[in-house]
Protein backbone atom coordinates (compact mmCIF):
# COMPACT_ATOMS: atom_id res chain seq x y z
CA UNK A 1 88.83 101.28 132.96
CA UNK A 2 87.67 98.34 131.49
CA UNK A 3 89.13 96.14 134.52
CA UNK A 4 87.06 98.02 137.21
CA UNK A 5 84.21 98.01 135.01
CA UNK A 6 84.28 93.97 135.13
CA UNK A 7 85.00 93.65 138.70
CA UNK A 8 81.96 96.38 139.28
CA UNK A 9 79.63 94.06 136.67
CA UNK A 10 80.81 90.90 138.82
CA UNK A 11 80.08 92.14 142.34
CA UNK A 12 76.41 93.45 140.95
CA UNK A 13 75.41 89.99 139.45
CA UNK A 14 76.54 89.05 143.08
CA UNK A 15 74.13 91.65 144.86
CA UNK A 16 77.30 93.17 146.62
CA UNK A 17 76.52 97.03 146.60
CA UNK A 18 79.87 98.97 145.49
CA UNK A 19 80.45 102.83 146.33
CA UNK A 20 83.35 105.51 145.79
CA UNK A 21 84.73 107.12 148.63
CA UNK A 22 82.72 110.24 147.54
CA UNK A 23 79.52 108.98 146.98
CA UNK A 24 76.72 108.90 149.29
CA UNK A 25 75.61 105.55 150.57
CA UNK A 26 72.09 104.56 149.16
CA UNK A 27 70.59 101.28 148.55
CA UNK A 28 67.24 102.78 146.83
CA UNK A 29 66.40 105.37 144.82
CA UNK A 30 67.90 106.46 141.24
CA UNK A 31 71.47 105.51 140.86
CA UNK A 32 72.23 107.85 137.89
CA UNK A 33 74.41 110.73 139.58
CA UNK A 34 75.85 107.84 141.52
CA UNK A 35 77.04 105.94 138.18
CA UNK A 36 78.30 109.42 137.16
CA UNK A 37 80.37 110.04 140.01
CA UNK A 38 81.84 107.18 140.08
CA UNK A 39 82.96 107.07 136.46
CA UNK A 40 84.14 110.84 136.91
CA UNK A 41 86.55 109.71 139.48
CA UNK A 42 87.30 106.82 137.43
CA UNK A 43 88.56 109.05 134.73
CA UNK A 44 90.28 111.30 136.91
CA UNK A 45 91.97 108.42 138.59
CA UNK A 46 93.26 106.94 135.23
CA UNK A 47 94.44 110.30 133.70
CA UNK A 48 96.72 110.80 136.78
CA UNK A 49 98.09 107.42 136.02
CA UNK A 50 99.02 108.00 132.69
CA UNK A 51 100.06 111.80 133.26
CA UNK A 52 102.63 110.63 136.10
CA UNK A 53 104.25 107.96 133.26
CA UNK A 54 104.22 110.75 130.84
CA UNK A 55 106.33 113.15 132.78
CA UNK A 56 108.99 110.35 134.49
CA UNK A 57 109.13 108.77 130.27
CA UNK A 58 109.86 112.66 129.85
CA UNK A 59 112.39 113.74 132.74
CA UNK A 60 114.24 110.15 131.49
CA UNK A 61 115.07 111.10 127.85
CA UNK A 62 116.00 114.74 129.05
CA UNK A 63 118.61 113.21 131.19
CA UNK A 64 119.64 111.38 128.38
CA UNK A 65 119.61 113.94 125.64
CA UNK A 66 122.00 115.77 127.96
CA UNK A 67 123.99 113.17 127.80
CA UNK A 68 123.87 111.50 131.73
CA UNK A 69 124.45 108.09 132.05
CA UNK A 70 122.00 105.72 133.90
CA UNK A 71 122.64 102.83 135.36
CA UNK A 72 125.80 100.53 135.40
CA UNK A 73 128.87 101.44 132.99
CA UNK A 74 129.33 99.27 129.94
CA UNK A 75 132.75 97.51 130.17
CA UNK A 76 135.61 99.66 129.39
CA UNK A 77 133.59 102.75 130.98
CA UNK A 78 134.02 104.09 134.91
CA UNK A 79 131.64 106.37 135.94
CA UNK A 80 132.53 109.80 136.90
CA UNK A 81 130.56 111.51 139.48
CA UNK A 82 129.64 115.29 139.03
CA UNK A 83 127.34 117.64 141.40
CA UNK A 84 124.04 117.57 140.70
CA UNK A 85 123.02 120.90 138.75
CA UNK A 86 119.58 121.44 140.47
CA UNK A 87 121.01 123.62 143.95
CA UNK A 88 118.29 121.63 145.92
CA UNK A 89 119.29 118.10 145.06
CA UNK A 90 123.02 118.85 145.19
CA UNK A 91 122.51 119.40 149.03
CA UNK A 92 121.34 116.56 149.80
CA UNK A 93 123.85 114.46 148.23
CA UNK A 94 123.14 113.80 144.95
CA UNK A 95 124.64 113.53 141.81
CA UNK A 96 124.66 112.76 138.30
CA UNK A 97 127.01 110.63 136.07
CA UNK A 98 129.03 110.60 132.75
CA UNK A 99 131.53 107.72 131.73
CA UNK A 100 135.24 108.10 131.18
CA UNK A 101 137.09 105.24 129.40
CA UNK A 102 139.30 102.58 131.42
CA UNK A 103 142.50 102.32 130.64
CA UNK A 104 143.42 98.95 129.50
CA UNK A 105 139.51 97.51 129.48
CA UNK A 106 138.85 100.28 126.74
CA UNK A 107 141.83 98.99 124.66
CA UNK A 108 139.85 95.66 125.12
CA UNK A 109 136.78 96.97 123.54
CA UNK A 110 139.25 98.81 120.71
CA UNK A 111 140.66 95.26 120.04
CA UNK A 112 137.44 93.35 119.84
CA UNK A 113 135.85 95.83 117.36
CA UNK A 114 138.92 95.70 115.28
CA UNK A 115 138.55 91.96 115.18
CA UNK A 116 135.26 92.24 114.16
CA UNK A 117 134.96 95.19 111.56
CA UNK A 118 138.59 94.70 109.82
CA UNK A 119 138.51 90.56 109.80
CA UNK A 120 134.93 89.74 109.80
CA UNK A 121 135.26 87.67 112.91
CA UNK A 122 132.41 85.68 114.56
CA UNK A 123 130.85 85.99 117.77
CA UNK A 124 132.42 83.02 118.99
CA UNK A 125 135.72 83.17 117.75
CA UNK A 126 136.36 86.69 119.30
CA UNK A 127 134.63 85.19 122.59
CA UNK A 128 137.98 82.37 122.03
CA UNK A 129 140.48 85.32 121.38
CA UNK A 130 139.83 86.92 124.65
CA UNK A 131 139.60 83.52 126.63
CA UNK A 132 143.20 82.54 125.31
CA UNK A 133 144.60 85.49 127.21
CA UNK A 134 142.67 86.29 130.24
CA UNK A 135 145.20 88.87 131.69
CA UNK A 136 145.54 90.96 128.72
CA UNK A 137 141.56 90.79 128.32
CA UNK A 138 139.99 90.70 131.81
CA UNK A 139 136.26 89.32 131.67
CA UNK A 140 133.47 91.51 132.67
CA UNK A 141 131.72 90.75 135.85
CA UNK A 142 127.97 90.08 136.03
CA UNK A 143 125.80 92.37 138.25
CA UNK A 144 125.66 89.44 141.00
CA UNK A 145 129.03 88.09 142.29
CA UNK A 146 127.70 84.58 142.56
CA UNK A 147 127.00 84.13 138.42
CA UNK A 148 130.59 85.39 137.75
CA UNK A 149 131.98 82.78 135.58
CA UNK A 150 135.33 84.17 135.22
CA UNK A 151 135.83 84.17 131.56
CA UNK A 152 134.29 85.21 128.67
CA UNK A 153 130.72 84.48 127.19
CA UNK A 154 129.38 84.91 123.41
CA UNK A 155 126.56 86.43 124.16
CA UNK A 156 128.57 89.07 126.40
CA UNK A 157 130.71 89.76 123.27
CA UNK A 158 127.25 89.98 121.25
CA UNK A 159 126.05 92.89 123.68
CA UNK A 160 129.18 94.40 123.45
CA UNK A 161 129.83 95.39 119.92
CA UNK A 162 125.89 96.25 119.76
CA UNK A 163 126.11 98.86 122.47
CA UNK A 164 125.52 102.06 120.59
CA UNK A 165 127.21 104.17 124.07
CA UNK A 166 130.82 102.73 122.98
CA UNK A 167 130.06 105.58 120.11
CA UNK A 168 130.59 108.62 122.57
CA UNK A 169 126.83 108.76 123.07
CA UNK A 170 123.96 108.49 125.60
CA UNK A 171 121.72 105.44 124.42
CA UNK A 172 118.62 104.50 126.24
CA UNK A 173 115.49 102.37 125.50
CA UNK A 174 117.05 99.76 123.39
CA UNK A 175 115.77 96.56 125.05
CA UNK A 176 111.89 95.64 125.91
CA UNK A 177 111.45 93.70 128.53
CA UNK A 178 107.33 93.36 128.01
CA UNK A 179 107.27 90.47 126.80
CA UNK A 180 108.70 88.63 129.34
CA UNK A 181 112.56 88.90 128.13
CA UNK A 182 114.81 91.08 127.10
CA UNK A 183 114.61 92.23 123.23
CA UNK A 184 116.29 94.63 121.28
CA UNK A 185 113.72 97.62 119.78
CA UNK A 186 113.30 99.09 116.40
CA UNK A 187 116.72 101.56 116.66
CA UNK A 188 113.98 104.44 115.63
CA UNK A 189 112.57 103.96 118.39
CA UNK A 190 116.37 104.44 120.88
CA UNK A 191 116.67 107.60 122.67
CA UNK A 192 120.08 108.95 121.76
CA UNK A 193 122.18 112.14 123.31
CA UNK A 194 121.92 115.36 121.25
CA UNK A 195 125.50 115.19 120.72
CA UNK A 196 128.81 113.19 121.81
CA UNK A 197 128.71 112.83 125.65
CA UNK A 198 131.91 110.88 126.14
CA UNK A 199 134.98 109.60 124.59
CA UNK A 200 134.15 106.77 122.37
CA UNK A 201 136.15 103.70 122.30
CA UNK A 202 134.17 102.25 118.62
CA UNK A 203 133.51 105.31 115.96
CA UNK A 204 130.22 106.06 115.30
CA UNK A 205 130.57 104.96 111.39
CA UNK A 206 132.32 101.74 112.25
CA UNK A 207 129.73 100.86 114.73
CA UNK A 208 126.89 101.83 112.03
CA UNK A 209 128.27 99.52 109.33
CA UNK A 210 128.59 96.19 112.33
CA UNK A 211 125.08 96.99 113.03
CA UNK A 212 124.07 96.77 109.70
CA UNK A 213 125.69 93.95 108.57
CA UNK A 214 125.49 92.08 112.29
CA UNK A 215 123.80 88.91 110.51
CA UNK A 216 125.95 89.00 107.20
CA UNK A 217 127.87 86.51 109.32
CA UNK A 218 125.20 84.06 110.72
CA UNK A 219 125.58 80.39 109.69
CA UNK A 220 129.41 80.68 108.95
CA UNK A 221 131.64 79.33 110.85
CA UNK A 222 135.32 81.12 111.10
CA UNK A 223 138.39 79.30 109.72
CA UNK A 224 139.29 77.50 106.73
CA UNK A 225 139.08 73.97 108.70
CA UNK A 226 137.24 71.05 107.91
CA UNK A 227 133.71 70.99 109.66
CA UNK A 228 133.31 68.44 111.89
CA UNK A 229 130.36 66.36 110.76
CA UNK A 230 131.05 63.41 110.04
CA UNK A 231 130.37 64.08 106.41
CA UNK A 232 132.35 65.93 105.47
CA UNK A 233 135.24 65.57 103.14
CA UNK A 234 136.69 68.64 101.58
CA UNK A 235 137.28 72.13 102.35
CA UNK A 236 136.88 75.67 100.49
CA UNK A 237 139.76 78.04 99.83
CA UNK A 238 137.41 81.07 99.80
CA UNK A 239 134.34 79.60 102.47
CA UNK A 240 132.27 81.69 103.54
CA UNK A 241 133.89 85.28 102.08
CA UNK A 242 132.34 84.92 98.36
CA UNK A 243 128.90 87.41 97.50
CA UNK A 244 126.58 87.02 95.09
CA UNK A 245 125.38 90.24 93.67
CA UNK A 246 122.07 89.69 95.28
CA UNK A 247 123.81 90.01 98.97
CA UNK A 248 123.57 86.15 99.68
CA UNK A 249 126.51 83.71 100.75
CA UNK A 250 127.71 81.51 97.64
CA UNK A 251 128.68 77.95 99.19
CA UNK A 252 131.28 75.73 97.84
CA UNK A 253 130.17 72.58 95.85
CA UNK A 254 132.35 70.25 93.36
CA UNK A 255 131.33 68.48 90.40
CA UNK A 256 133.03 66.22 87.57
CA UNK A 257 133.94 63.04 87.82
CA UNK A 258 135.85 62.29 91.61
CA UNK A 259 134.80 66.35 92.66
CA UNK A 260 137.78 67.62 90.22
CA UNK A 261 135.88 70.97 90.10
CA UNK A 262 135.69 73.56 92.31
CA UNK A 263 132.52 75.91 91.70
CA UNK A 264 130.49 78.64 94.08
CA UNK A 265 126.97 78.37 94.24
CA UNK A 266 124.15 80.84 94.85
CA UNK A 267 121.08 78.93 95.16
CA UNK A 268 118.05 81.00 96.83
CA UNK A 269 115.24 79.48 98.16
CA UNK A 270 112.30 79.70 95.09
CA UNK A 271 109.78 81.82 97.56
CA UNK A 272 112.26 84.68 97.82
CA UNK A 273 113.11 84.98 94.43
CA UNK A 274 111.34 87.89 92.11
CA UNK A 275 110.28 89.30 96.18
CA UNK A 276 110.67 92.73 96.48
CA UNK A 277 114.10 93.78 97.80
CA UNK A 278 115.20 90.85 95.87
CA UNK A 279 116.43 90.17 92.03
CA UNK A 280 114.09 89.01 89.90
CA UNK A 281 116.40 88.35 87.14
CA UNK A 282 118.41 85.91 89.58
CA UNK A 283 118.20 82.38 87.91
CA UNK A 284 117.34 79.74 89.95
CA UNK A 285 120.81 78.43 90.77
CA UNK A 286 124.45 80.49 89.47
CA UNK A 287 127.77 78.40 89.74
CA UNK A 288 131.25 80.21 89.42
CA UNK A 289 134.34 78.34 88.81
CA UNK A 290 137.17 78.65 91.90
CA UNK A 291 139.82 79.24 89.41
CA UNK A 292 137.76 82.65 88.12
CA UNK A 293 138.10 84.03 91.76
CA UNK A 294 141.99 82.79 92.81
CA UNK A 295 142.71 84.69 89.01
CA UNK A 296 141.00 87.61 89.85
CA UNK A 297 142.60 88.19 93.72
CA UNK A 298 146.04 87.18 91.52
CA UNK A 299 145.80 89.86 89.69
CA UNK A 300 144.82 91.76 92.23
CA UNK A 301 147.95 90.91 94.45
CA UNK A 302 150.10 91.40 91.32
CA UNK A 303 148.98 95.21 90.32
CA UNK A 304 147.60 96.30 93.77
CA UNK A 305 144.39 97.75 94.71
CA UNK A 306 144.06 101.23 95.90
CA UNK A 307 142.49 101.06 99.43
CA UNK A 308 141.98 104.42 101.43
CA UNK A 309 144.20 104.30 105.03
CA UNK A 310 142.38 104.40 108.22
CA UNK A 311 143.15 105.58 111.34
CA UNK A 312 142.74 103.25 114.55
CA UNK A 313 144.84 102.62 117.41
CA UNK A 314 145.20 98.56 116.57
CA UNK A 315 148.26 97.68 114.24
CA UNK A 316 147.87 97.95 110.41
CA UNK A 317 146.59 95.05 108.65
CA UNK A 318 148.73 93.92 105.72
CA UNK A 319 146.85 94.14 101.81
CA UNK A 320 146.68 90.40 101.33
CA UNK A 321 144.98 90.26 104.97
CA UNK A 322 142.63 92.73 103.40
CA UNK A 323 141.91 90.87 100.77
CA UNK A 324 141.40 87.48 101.57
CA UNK A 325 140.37 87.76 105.19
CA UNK A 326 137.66 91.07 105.21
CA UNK A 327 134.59 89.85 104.16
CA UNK A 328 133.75 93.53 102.86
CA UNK A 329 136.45 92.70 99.94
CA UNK A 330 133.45 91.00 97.75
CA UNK A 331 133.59 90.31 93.89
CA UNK A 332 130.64 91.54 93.31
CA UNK A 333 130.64 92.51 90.08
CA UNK A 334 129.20 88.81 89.47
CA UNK A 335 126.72 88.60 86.41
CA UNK A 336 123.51 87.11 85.80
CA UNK A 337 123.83 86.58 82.33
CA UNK A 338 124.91 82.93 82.61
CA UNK A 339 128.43 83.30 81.47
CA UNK A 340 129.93 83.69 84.88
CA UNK A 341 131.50 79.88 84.55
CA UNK A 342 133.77 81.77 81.63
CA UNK A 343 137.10 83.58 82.90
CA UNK A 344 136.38 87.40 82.04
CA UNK A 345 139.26 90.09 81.86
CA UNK A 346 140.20 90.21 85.96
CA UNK A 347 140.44 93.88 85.90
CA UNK A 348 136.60 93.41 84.85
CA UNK A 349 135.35 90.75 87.12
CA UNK A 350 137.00 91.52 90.55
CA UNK A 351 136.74 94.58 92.34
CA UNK A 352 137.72 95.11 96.46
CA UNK A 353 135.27 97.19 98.16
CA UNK A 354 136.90 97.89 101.78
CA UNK A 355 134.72 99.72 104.21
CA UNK A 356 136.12 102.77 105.63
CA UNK A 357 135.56 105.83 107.21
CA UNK A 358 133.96 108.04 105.31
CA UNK A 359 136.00 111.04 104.17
């Protein structure tokens, strides 16, 4: 409205006379019930507009709350073609779709999640797994032939394990593309199936906890190898898989004379502290000795930790891989009183916390 009401000011201050289809063509005389009939069809003109992208927005989540599939299948899906149920469509041809799993893309798909839920994997180090073996992990082709690269991409892998439909259901509206690329919505505002609409190849609680905890792993490199700045000198037995109890990343540091000590640091930035969501009884920075860790996961190792099974399709991982190579294994029953640089009892200090289903 306010568009045609500009262009309608501009061609007056121009002395070019404007009329609707209906009105009547006069160049004197009053020009109220003109002005009215215009604006009437204005309104009637804009209300269809928005009416017609009420009811498609509204036919679209229907066909997803029942669970059809639109547009291409995610890897590890084929589509399988069923008659449409409205008698009139179904005779001329059409039909709807649901996905079906692929044989050995889907165990692709299994394998990558397991990679990334059970070892706390990066991005790009799964994006190196499946490049090392191209014919037991076939790469996904673009939607034009041309861009086909013929091997695996990080931010494919990225899309992948943040695909909600790999849970069994029918996703839709999870990217906006208004603002000029394609971003990833608030998930309250997805539209998701009523129920399961497929076989899923990621369970739905696995795939809630990797969305959750998608940026736990930002900034941290995978491996225990030295980085390769120039810079640097030593490397960290447990990089990158100790937790404050605040939720934040402890980095390695050394002090003493020659860097004989090993400690852990959590050092938040000063704005954040005492923020809400945040501890304000965090001091500024908390240092752990190395040795407090190795004698707590010792112990560990020594008496065994009870850890519920799960069932998946990939092989079992062993305890010690549990331990020292899933990130969701945290001590984090670290202290703020200032005394974490003293050994406490292990039984008291460690605990493994390892995410599984829920029973």
């Amino acid at each position: 409205m306010f568009e045609n009401l500009s262009v309608e000011r501009e061609l007056e201050r121009a002395g070019v006379p404007l009329f609707a289809w209906n009105e009547p063509i006069k160049l004197d005389g009053g020009r109220a019930q003109q002005i009215l009939q215009r604006r009437i069809n204005q309104s009637v003109t804009e209300y269809e507009v928005f009416n017609a992208l009420e009811l498609s927005w509204g036919g679209i989540c229907t066909h997803v709350r029942e669970g059809w599939n639109i547009g291409r299948p995610p890897y590890g899906y084929n589509l399988r073609r069923i008659r449409h149920p409205n008698p009139l469509r179904a005779s001329k041809g059409l039909t709807k779709s649901r996905l079906e799993p692929h044989g050995s893309k889907a165990e692709v798909v299994n394998q990558m999640a397991h990679w990334r839920y059970y070892e706390w994997l990066g991005y790009e180090t799964i994006t190196d797994l499946l490049n090392a073996d191209p014919e037991r992990y076939p790469s996904p082709l673009p939607y034009g032939a041309k861009r086909a690269r013929g091997a695996w991409s990080k931010s494919a892998v990225t899309d992948m394990l943040l695909n909600p439909k790999y849970t069994g259901y029918q996703v839709y509206n999870r990217r906006s593309a208004s603002t000029g690329r394609r971003t990833f919505k608030d998930p309250s505002l997805w539209v998701w199936s009523s129920e399961p609409s497929h076989e899923p190849l990621i369970p739905k609680w696995m795939f809630d906890e990797m969305y959750a905890r998608r940026r736990a792993h930002a900034g941290s490199r995978d491996g225990g190898d030295r980085d390769s700045h120039v810079q640097t000198c030593r490397t960290y037995v447990l990089r990158g898989r100790v937790f404050c109890g605040c939720r934040r990343r402890m980095s390695g540091v050394c002090r003493g004379t020659g860097g004989t000590r090993t400690y852990y640091m959590c050092w938040p930035k000063p704005i954040r502290v005492g923020h809400s969501g945040w501890y304000p009884e965090h001091p500024t920075t908390l240092y752990v000795r190395e040795e407090v860790f190795l004698d707590g996961i010792s112990h560990l190792l020594r008496t065994g930790c009870s850890v519920r099974t799960v069932a998946t399709s990939s092989p079992p991982i062993s305890p010690l891989a549990r331990i020292m190579r899933c990130r969701s294994a945290r001590l984090s029953a670290i202290s703020f009183s200032g005394e974490s640089t003293t050994s406490p009892d292990a039984s008291e200090m460690c605990s493994t916390r390892v995410a599984t289903a829920p029973s």
